[in-house]
C-alpha atoms as a PDB file:
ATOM      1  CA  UNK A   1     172.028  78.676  34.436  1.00  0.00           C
ATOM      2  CA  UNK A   2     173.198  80.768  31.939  1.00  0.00           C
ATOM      3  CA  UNK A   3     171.611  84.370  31.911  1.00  0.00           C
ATOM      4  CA  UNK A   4     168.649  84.129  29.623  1.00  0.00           C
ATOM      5  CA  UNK A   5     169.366  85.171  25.868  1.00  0.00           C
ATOM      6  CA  UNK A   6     166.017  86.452  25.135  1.00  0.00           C
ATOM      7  CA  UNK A   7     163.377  87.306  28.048  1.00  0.00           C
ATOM      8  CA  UNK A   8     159.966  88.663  27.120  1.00  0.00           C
ATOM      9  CA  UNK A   9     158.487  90.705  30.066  1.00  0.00           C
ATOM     10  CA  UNK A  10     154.762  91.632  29.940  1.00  0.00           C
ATOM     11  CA  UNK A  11     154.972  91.930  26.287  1.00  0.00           C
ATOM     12  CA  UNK A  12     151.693  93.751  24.677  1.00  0.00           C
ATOM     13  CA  UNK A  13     151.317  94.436  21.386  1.00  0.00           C
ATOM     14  CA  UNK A  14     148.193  95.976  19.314  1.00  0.00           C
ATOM     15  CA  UNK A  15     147.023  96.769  15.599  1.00  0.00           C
ATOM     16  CA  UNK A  16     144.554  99.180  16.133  1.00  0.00           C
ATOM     17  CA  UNK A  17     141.853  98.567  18.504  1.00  0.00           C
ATOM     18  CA  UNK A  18     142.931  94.935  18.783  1.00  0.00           C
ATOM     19  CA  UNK A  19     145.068  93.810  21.242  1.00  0.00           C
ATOM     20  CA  UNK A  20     147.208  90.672  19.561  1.00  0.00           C
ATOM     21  CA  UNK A  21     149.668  89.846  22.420  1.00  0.00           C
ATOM     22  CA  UNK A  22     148.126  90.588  26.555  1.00  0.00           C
ATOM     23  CA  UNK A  23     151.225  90.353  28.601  1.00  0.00           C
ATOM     24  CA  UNK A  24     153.722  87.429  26.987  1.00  0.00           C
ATOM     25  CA  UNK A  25     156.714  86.274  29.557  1.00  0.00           C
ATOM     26  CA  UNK A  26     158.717  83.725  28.077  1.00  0.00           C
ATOM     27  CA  UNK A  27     162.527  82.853  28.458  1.00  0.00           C
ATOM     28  CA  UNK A  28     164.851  81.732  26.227  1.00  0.00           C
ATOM     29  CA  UNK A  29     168.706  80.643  27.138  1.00  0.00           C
ATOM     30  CA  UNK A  30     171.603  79.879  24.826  1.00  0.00           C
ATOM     31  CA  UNK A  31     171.332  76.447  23.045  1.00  0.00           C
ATOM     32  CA  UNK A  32     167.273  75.647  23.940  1.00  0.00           C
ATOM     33  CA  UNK A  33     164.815  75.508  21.464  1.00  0.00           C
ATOM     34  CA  UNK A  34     161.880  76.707  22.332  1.00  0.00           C
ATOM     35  CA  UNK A  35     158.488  75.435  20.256  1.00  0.00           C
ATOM     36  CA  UNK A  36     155.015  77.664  20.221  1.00  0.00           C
ATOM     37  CA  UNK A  37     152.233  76.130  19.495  1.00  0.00           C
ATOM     38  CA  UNK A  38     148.573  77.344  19.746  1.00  0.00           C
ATOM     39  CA  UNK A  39     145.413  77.860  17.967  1.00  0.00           C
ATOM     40  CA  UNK A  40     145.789  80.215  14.872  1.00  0.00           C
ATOM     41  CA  UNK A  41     145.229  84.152  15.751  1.00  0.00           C
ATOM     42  CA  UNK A  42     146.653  83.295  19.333  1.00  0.00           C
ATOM     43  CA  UNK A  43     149.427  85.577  18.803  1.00  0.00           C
ATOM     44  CA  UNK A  44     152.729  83.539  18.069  1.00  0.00           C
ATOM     45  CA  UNK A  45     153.652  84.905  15.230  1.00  0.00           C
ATOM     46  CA  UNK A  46     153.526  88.648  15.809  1.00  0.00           C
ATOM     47  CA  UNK A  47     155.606  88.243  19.096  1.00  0.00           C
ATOM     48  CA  UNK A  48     158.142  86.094  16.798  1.00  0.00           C
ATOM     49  CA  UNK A  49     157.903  89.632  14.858  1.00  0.00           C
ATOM     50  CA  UNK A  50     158.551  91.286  18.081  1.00  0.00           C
ATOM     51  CA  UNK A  51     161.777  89.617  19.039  1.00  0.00           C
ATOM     52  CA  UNK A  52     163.388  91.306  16.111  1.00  0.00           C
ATOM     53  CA  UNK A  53     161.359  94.321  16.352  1.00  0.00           C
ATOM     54  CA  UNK A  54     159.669  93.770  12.976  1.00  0.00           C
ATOM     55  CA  UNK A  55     156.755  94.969  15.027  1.00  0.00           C
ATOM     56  CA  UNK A  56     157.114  97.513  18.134  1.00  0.00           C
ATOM     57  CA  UNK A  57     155.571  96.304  21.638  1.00  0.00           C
ATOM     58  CA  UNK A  58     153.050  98.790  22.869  1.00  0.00           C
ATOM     59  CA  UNK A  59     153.840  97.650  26.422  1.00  0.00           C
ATOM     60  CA  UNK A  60     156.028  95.606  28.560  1.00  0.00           C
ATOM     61  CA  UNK A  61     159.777  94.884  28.120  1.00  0.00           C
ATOM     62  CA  UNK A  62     161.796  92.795  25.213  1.00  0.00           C
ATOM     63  CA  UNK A  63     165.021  91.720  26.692  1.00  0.00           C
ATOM     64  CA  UNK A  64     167.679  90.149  23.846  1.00  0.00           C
ATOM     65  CA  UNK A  65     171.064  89.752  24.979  1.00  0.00           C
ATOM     66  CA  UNK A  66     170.427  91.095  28.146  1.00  0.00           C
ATOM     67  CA  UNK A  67     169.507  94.936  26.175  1.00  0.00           C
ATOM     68  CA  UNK A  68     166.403  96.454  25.303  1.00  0.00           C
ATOM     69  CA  UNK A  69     165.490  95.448  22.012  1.00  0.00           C
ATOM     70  CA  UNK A  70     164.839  98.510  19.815  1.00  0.00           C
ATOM     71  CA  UNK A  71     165.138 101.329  22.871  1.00  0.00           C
ATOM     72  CA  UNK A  72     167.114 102.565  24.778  1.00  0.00           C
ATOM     73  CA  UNK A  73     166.631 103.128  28.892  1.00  0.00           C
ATOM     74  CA  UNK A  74     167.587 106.787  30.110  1.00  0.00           C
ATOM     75  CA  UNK A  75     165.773 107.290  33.384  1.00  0.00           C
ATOM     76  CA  UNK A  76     162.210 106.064  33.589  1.00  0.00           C
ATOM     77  CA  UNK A  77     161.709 106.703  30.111  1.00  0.00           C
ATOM     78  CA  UNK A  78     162.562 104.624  27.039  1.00  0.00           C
ATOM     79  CA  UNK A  79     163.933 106.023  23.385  1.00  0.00           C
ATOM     80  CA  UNK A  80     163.619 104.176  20.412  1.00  0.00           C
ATOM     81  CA  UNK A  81     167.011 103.058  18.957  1.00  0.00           C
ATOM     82  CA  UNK A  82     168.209 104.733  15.590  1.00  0.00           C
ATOM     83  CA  UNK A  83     167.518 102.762  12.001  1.00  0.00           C
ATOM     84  CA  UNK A  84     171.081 102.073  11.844  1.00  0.00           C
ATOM     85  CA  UNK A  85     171.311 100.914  15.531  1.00  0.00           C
ATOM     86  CA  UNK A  86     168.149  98.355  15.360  1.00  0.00           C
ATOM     87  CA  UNK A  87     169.824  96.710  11.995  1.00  0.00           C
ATOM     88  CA  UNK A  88     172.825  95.884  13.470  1.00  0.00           C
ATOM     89  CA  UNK A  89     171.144  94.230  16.140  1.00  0.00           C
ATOM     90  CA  UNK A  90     168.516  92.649  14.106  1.00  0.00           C
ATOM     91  CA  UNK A  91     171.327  91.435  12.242  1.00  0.00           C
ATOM     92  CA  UNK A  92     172.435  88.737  15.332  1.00  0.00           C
ATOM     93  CA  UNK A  93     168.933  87.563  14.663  1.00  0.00           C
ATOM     94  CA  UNK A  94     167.951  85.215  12.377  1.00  0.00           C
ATOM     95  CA  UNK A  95     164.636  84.775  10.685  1.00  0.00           C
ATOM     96  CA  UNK A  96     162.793  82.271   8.871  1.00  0.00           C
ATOM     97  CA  UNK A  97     159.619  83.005   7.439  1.00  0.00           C
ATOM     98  CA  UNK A  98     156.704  80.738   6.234  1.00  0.00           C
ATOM     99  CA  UNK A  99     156.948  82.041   2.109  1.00  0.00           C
ATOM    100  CA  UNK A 100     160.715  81.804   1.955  1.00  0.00           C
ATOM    101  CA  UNK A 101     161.052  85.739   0.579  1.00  0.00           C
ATOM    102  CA  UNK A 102     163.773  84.735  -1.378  1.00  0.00           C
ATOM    103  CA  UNK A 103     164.445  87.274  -4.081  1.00  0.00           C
ATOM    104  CA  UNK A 104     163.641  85.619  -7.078  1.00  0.00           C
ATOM    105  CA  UNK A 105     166.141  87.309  -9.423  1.00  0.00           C
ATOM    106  CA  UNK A 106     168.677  85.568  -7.597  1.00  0.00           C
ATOM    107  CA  UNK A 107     170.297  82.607  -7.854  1.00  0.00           C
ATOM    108  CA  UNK A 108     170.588  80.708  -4.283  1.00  0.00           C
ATOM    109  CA  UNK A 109     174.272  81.654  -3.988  1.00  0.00           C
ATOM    110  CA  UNK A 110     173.283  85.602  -4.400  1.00  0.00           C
ATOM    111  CA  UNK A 111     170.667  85.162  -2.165  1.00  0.00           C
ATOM    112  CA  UNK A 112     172.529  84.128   0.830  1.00  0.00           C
ATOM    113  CA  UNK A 113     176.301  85.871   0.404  1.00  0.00           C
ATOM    114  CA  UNK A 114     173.672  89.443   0.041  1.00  0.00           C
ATOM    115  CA  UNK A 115     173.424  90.243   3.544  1.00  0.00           C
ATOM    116  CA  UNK A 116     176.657  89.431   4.712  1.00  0.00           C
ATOM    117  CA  UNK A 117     178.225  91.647   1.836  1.00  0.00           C
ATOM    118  CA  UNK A 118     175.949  94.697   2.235  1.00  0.00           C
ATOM    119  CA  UNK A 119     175.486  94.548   5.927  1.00  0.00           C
ATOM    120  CA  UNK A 120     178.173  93.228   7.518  1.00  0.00           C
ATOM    121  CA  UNK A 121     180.781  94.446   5.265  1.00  0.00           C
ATOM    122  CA  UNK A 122     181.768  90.612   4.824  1.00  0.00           C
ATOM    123  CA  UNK A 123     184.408  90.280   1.740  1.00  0.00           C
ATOM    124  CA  UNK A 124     182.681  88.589  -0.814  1.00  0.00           C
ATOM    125  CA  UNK A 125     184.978  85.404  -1.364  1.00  0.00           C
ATOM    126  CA  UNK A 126     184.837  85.122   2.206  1.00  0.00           C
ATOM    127  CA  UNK A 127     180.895  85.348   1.817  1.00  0.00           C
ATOM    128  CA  UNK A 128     181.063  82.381  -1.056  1.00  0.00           C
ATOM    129  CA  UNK A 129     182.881  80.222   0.775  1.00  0.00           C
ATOM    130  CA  UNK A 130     180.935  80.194   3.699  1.00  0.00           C
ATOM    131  CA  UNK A 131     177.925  80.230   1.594  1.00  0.00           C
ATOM    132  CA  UNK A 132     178.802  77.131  -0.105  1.00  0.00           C
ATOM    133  CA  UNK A 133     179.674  75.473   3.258  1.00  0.00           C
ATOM    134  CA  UNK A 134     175.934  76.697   4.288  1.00  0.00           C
ATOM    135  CA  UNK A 135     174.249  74.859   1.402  1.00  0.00           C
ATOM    136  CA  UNK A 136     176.845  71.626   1.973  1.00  0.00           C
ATOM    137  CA  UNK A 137     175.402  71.804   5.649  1.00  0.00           C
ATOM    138  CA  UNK A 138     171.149  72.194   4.296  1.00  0.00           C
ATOM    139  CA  UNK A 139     172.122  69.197   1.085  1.00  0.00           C
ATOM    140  CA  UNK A 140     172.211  71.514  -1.814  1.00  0.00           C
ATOM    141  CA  UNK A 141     175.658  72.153  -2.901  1.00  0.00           C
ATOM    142  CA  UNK A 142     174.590  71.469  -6.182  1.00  0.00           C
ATOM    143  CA  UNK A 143     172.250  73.744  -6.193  1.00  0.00           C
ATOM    144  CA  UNK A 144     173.900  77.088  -5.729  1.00  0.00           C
ATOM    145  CA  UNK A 145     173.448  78.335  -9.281  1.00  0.00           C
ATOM    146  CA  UNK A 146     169.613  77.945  -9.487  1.00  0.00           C
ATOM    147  CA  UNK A 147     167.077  80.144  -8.764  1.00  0.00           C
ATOM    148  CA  UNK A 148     164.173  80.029  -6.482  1.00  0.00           C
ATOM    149  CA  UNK A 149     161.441  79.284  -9.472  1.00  0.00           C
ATOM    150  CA  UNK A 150     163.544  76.043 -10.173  1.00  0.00           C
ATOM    151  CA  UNK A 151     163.784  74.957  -6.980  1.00  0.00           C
ATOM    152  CA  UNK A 152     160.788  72.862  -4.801  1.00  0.00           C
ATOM    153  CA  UNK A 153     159.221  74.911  -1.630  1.00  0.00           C
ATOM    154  CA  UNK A 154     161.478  72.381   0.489  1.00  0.00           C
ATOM    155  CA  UNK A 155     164.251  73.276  -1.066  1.00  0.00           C
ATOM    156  CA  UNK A 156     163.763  77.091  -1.474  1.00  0.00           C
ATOM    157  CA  UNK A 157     163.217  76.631   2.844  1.00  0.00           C
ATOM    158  CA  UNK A 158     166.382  75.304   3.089  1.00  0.00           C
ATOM    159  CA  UNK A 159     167.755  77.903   1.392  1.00  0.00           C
ATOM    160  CA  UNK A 160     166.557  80.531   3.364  1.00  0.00           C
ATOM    161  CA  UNK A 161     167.767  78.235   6.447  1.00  0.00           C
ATOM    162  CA  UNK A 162     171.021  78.745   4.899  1.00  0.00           C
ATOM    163  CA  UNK A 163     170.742  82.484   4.001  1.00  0.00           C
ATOM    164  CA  UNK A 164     169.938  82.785   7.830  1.00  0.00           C
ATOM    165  CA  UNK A 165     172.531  81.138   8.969  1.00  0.00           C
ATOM    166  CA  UNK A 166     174.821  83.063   6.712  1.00  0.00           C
ATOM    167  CA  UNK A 167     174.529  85.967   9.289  1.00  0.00           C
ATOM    168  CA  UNK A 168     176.209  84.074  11.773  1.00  0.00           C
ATOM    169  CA  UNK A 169     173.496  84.837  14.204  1.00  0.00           C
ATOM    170  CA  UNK A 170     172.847  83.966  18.113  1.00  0.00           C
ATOM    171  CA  UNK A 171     169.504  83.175  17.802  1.00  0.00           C
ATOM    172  CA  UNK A 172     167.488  81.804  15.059  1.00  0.00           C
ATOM    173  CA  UNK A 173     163.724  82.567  14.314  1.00  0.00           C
ATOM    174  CA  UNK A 174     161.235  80.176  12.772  1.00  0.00           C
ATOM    175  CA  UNK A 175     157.288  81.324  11.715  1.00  0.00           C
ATOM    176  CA  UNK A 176     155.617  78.451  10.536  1.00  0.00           C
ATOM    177  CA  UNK A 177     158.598  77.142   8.484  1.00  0.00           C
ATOM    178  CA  UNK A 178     156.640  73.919   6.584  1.00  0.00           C
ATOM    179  CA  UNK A 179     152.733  75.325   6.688  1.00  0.00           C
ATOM    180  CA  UNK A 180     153.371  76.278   3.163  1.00  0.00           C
ATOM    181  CA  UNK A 181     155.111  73.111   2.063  1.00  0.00           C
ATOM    182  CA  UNK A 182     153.466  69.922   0.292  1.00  0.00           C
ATOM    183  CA  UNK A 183     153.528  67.195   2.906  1.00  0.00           C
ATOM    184  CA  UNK A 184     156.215  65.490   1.245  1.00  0.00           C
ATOM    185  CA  UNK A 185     158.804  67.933   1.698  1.00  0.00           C
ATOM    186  CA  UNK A 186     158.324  68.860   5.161  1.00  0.00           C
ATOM    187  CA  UNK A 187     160.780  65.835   6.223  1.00  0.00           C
ATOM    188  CA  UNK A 188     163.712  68.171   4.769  1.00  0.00           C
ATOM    189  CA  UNK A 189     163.243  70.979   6.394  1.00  0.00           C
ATOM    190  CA  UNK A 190     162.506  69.505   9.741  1.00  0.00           C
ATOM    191  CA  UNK A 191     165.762  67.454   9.415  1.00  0.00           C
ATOM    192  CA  UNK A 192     168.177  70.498   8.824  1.00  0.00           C
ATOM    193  CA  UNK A 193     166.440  71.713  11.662  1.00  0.00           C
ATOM    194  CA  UNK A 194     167.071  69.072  13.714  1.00  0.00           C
ATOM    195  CA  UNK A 195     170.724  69.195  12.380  1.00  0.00           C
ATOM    196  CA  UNK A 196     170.442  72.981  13.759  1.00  0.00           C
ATOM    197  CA  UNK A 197     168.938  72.039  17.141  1.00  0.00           C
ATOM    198  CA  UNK A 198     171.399  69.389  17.449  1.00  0.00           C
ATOM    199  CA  UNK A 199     174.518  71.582  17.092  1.00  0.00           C
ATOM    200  CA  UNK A 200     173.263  73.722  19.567  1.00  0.00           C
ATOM    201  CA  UNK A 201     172.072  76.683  17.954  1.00  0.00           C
ATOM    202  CA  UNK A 202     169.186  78.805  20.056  1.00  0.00           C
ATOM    203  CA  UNK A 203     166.115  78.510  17.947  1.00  0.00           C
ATOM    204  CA  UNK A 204     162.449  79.682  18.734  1.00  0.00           C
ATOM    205  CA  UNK A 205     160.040  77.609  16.389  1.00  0.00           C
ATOM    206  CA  UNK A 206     156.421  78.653  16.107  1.00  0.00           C
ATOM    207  CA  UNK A 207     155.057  74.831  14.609  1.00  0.00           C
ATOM    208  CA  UNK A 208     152.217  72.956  14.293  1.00  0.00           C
ATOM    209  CA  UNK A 209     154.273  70.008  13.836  1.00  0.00           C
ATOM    210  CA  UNK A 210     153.519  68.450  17.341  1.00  0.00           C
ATOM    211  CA  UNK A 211     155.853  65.591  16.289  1.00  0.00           C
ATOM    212  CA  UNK A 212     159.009  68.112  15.877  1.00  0.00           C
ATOM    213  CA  UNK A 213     158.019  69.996  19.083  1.00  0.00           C
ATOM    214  CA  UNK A 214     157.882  67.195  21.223  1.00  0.00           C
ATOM    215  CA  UNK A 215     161.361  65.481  19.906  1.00  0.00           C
ATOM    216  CA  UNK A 216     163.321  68.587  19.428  1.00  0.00           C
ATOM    217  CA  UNK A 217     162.013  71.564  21.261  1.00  0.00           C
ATOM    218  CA  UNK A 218     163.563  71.926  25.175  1.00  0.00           C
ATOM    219  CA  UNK A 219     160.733  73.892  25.855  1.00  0.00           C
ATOM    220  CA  UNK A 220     157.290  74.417  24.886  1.00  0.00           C
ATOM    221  CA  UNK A 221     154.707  77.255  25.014  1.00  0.00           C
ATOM    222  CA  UNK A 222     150.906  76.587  24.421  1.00  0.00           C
ATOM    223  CA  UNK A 223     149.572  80.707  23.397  1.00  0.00           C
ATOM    224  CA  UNK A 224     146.014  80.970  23.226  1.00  0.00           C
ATOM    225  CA  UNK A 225     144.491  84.666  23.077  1.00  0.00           C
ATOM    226  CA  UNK A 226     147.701  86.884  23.273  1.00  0.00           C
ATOM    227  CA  UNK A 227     148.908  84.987  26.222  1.00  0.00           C
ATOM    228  CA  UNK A 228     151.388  81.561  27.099  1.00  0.00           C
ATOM    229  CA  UNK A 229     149.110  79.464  29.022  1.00  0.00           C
ATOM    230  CA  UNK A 230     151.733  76.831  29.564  1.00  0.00           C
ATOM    231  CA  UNK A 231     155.342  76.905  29.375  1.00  0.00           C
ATOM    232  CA  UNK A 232     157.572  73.941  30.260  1.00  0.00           C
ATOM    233  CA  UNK A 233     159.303  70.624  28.754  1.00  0.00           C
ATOM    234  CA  UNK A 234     157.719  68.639  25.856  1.00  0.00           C
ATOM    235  CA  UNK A 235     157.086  65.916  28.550  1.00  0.00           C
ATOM    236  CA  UNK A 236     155.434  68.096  30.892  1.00  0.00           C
ATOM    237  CA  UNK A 237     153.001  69.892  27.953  1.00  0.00           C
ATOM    238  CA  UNK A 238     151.903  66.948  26.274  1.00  0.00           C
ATOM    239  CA  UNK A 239     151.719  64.368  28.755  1.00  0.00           C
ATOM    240  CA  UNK A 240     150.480  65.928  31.819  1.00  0.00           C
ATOM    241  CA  UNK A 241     149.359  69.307  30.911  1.00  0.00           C
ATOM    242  CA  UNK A 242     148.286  71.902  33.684  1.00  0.00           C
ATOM    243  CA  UNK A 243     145.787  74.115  31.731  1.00  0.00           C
ATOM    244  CA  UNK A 244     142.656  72.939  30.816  1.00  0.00           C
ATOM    245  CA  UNK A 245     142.788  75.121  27.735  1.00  0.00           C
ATOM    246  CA  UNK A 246     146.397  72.900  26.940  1.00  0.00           C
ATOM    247  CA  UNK A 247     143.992  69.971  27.160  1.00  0.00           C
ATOM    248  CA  UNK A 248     141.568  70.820  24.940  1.00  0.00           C
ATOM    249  CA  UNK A 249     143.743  71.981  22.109  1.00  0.00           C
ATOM    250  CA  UNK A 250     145.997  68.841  21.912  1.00  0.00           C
ATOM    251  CA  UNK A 251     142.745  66.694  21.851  1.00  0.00           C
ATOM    252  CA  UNK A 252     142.002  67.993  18.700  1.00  0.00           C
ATOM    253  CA  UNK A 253     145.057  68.136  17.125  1.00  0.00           C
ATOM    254  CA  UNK A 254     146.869  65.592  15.206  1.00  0.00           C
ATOM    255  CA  UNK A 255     149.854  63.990  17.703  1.00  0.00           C
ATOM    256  CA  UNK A 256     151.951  61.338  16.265  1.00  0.00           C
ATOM    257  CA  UNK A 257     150.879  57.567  17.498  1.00  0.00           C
ATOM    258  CA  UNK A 258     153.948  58.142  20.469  1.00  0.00           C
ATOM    259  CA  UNK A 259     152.115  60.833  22.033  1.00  0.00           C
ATOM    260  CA  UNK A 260     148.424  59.122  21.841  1.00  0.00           C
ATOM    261  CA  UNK A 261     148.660  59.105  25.416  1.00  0.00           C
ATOM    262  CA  UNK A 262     148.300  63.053  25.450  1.00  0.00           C
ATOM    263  CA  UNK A 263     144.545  62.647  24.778  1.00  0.00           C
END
């Protein structure tokens, strides 16, 4: 296999006196999507954080790429990476977060062509165009000229899908992308997702849709207390879990009638 695109070593990370992540190894290769799922505070979304060095790792080692994310080995010792340095690699990363952060003076179209322009030097009719292939691709290319307040939550997701994408990155990162959704609207996102997942692109998805991690995902961690319990295929987590803490969490979550077996 292919060497991995993103490797997580040992990974530790703390906010004060609280340790949030206790040693993470997970690995990622080009074209899987991986799904995390876990009880809430079990640490998935602050080592999402840490794959694009939102938040620095107090120990272990954060492989993307096959570098250092963030530092730089000389010796034993590591250096942090300059500002300019960790942008350009943060920009290969794409990110997804679970209140959309568009910027609301914006219209969808100025949202997305913004990083490409300013950070990547991208020419701005260039940027449009791909921007308006972006929002074909995510079903709003009627919707280019509207801003985020008169848009739905679905539909403000799918536009930061599309801003995301608009990077051109090698890996795409996903925090929760439908918790803040109305129920009826979660179907679009997942399904542009899917679209995603389907054309290959490397995705890790922290979800509590068990129905999207078990059809979609490649691979799926359980975390539970700053730690992946479990790591393997959908089939192997949710049918025939090894971890007794697995067990217990999927018997009192909600699992679409397929995977009643699970309990």
């Amino acid at each position: 296999m292919n060497s991995p695109l993103v490797e997580a070593r040992k990974v530790q990370k703390s906010f004060g006196a609280v340790q949030i992540l206790r040693g993470v190894d997970l690995t990622v290769h080009s074209g899987e999507v991986v799904g995390l799922i876990g009880p809430s505070g079990s640490g998935k979304s602050t080592f999402l954080r840490c794959v694009n060095h939102l938040e620095k790792i107090d120990g272990g080692e954060l492989y993307v790429d096959g570098k250092l994310l963030g530092y730089n080995r000389k010796g034993d010792r590591l250096y942090e990476l300059r500002d300019s340095e960790i942008a350009a690699k943060r920009a290969e990363i794409g990110m997804v977060f679970q209140r959309f952060n568009l910027f609301p003076h914006m219209t969808a179209l100025q949202n997305i062509i913004e990083a490409p322009v300013l950070l990547k030097k991208e020419k701005r009719s260039s940027a449009i165009e791909h921007a308006k292939a972006l929002m074909d691709r995510v079903g709003l290319g009627d919707k280019l000229n509207a801003y985020p307040s008169q848009l739905s939550g679905g539909q403000q997701q799918r536009v930061a899908i599309a801003r995301a994408l608009a990077m051109r990155p090698k890996l795409i990162l996903f925090d929760e992308p439908t918790s803040a959704l109305d129920p009826e609207l979660v179907g679009e996102v997942l399904e542009v997702m899917r679209g995603l997942a389907a054309a290959g692109m490397t995705m890790i998805v922290v979800t509590h849709e068990m129905g999207f991690a078990r059809e979609v995902c490649t691979k799926v961690g359980f975390m539970d207390a700053g730690t992946v319990v479990e790591f393997g295929t959908p089939m192997a987590v949710f049918e025939n879990p090894r971890s007794e803490r697995t067990r217990s969490f999927l018997s009192k979550v909600r699992l679409p009638v397929a995977e009643a077996s699970v309990r």
